[in-house]
Protein backbone atom coordinates (compact mmCIF):
# COMPACT_ATOMS: atom_id res chain seq x y z
CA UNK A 1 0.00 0.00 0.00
CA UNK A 2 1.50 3.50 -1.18
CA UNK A 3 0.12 6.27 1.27
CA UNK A 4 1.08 10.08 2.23
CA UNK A 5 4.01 10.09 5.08
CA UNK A 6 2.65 11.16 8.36
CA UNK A 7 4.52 12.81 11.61
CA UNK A 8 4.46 9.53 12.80
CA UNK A 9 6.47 7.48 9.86
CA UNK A 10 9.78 10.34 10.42
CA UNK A 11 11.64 7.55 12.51
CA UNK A 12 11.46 5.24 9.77
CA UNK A 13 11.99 7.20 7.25
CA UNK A 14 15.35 8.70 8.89
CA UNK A 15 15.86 4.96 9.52
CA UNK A 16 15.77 4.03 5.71
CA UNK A 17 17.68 7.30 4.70
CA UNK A 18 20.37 6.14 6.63
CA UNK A 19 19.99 2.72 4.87
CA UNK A 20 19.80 4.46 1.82
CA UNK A 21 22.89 6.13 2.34
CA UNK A 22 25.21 3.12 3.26
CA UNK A 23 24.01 1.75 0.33
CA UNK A 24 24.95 4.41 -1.91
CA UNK A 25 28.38 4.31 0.20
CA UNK A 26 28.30 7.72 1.92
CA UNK A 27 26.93 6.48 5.52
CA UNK A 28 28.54 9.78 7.25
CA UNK A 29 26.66 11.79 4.91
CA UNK A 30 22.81 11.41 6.18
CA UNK A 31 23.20 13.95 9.19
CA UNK A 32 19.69 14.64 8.83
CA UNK A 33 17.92 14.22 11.98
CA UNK A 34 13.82 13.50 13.25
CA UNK A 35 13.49 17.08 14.19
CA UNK A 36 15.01 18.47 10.90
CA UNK A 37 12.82 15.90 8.65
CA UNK A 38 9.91 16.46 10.66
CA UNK A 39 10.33 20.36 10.10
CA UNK A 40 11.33 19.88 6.38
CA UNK A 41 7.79 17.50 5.56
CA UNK A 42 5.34 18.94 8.13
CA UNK A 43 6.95 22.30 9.07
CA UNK A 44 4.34 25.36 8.15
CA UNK A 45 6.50 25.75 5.10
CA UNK A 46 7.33 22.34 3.83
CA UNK A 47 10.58 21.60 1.98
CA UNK A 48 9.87 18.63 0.47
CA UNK A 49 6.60 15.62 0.61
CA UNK A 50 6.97 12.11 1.04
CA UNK A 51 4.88 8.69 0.34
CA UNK A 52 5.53 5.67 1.91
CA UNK A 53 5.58 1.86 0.60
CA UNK A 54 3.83 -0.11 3.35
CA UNK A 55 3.43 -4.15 3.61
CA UNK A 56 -0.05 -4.80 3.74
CA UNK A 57 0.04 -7.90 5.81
CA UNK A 58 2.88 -6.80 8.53
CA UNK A 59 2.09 -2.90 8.47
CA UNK A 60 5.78 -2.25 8.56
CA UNK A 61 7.18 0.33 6.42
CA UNK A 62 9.27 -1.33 3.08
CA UNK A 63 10.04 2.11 1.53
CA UNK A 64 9.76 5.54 1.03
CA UNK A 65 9.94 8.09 -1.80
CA UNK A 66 10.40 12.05 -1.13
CA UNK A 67 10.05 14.33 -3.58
CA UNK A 68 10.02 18.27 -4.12
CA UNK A 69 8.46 21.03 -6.78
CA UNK A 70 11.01 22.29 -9.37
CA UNK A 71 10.01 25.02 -11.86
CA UNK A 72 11.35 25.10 -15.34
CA UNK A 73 11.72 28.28 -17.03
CA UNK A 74 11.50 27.04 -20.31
CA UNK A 75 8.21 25.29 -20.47
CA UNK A 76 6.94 27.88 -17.44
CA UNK A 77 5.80 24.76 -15.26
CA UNK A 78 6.15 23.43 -12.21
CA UNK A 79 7.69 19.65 -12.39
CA UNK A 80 8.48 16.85 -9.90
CA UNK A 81 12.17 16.62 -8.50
CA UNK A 82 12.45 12.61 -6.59
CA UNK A 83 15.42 13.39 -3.88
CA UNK A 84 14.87 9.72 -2.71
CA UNK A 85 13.52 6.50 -3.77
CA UNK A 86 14.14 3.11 -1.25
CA UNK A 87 12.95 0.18 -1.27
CA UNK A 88 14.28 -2.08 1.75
CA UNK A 89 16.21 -5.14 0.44
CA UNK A 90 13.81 -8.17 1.65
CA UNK A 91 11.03 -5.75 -0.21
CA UNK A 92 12.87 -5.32 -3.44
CA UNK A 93 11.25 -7.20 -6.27
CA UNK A 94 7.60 -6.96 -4.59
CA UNK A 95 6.73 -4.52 -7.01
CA UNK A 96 7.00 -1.39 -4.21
CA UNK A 97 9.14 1.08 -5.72
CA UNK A 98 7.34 0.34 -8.66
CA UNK A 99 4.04 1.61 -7.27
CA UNK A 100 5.60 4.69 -5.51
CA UNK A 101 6.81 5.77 -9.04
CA UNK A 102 3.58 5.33 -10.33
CA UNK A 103 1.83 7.42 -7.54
CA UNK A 104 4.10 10.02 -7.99
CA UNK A 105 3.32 9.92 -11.58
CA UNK A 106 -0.23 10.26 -11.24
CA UNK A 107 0.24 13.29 -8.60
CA UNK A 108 2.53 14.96 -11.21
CA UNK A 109 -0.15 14.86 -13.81
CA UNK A 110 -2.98 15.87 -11.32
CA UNK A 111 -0.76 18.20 -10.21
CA UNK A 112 -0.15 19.59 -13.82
CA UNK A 113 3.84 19.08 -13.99
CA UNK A 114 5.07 18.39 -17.01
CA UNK A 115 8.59 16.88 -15.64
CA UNK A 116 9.02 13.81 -13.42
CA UNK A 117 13.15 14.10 -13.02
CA UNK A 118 15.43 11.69 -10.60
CA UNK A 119 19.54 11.25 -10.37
CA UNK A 120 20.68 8.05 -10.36
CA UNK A 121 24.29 6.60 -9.63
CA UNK A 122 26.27 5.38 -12.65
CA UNK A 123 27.50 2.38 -10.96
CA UNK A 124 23.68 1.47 -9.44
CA UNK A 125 22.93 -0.65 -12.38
CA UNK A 126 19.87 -2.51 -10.65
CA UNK A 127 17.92 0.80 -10.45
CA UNK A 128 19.69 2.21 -13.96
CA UNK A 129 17.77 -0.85 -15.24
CA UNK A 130 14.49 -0.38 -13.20
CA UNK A 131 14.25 3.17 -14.61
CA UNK A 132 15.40 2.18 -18.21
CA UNK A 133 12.25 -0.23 -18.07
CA UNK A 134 10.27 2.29 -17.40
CA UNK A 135 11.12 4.45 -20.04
CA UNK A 136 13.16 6.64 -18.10
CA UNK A 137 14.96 9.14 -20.35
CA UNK A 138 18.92 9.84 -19.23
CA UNK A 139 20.50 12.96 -19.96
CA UNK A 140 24.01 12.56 -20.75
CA UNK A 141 25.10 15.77 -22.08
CA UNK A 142 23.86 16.97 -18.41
CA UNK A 143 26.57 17.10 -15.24
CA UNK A 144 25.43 17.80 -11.60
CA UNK A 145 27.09 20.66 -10.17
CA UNK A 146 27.23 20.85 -5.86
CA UNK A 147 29.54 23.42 -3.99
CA UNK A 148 29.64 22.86 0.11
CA UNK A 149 32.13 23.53 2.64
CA UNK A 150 35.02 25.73 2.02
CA UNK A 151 34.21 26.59 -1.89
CA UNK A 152 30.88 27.58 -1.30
CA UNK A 153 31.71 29.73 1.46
CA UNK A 154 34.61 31.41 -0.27
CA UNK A 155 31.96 31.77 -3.29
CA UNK A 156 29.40 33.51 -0.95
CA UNK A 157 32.20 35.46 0.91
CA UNK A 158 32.97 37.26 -2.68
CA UNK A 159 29.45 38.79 -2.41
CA UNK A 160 30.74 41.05 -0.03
C-alpha cells in the first residue's frame, strides 16, 4: 500500500535514509535528523513531501519516496524533482518502488507538472535498469554541479 508520510512514519523514514545512504556508500553523509525531517515535511513551510511503501500484511514500512516542486523556465511549469527512492532489500522485487513511481506519476499529472526528473548513480545498475524499463529518459550531455564547505563559502564570501 503506497500512502502520504505522516509525523508519525519520520523515525522510519530517517531509519531508511540512513539505509539508503550506506548503500549508496556515503553512511557519514545522512546527518539529517527527526526534528530536521519532521520540520522539512510537516513544518508550516514544507521543503519537500513524502509517500511511503507499506506491507499490507505486517504494516511495517518497506520504503519511502520524497520528492520536491522544481520550476522550469522554459516550459513555465512546475515539475516533480524525486530526492529519494528506497525500497528495503527483503522488499525489493515486490513490485514497491514500482508503485511509488507510479503514484508520484499520477500526482505529477494531477498536479499539472510536465517533468518527473530523478539522479541516479552510474554504478547502481539494478535501479539504472528499473528506470530504463520504465522508459526513463537519461541525460548525458547533463553534469550535476554541488559546492559545500570551504568553496561555497569562499563563493558567498565574494558577495561582499
Amino acid at each position: 500500500m503506497i500512502r502520504a508520510a505522516t509525523e508519525h512514519d519520520v523515525p522510519e523514514i530517517r531509519a531508511m535514509i540512513r539505509e539508503l545512504a550506506a548503500y549508496e556508500r556515503a553512511a557519514e553523509q545522512a546527518r539529517a535528523t527527526e526534528e530536521q525531517l519532521r520540520e522539512a515535511l510537516f513544518g508550516p513551510h514544507p521543503a519537500a513531501y513524502a509517500l511511503v511503501a507499506e506491507d499490507e500484511t505486517t504494516g511495517e514500512l518497506v520504503g519511502y519516496a520524497l520528492w520536491f516542486p522544481r520550476f522550469s523556465t522554459w516550459t513555465g511549469t512546475r515539475g516533480m524533482h524525486l530526492e529519494d527512492l528506497y525500497v528495503r532489500p527483503h522488499a525489493r522485487g515486490g513490485g514497491h518502488g514500482r508503485a511509488l513511481l507510479a503514484a508520484l506519476a499520477a500526482l505529477c499529472l494531477r498536479s499539472g507538472f510536465e517533468r518527473f526528473e530523478w539522479w541516479v548513480l552510474a554504478w547502481n545498475e539494478p535501479a539504472v535498469g528499473f528506470y530504463r524499463s520504465l522508459g526513463a529518459e537519461f541525460l548525458d550531455e547533463w553534469r550535476i554541479c554541488r559546492l559545500t564547505g570551504a568553496p561555497l563559502k569562499e563563493l558567498a564570501a565574494a558577495d561582499s
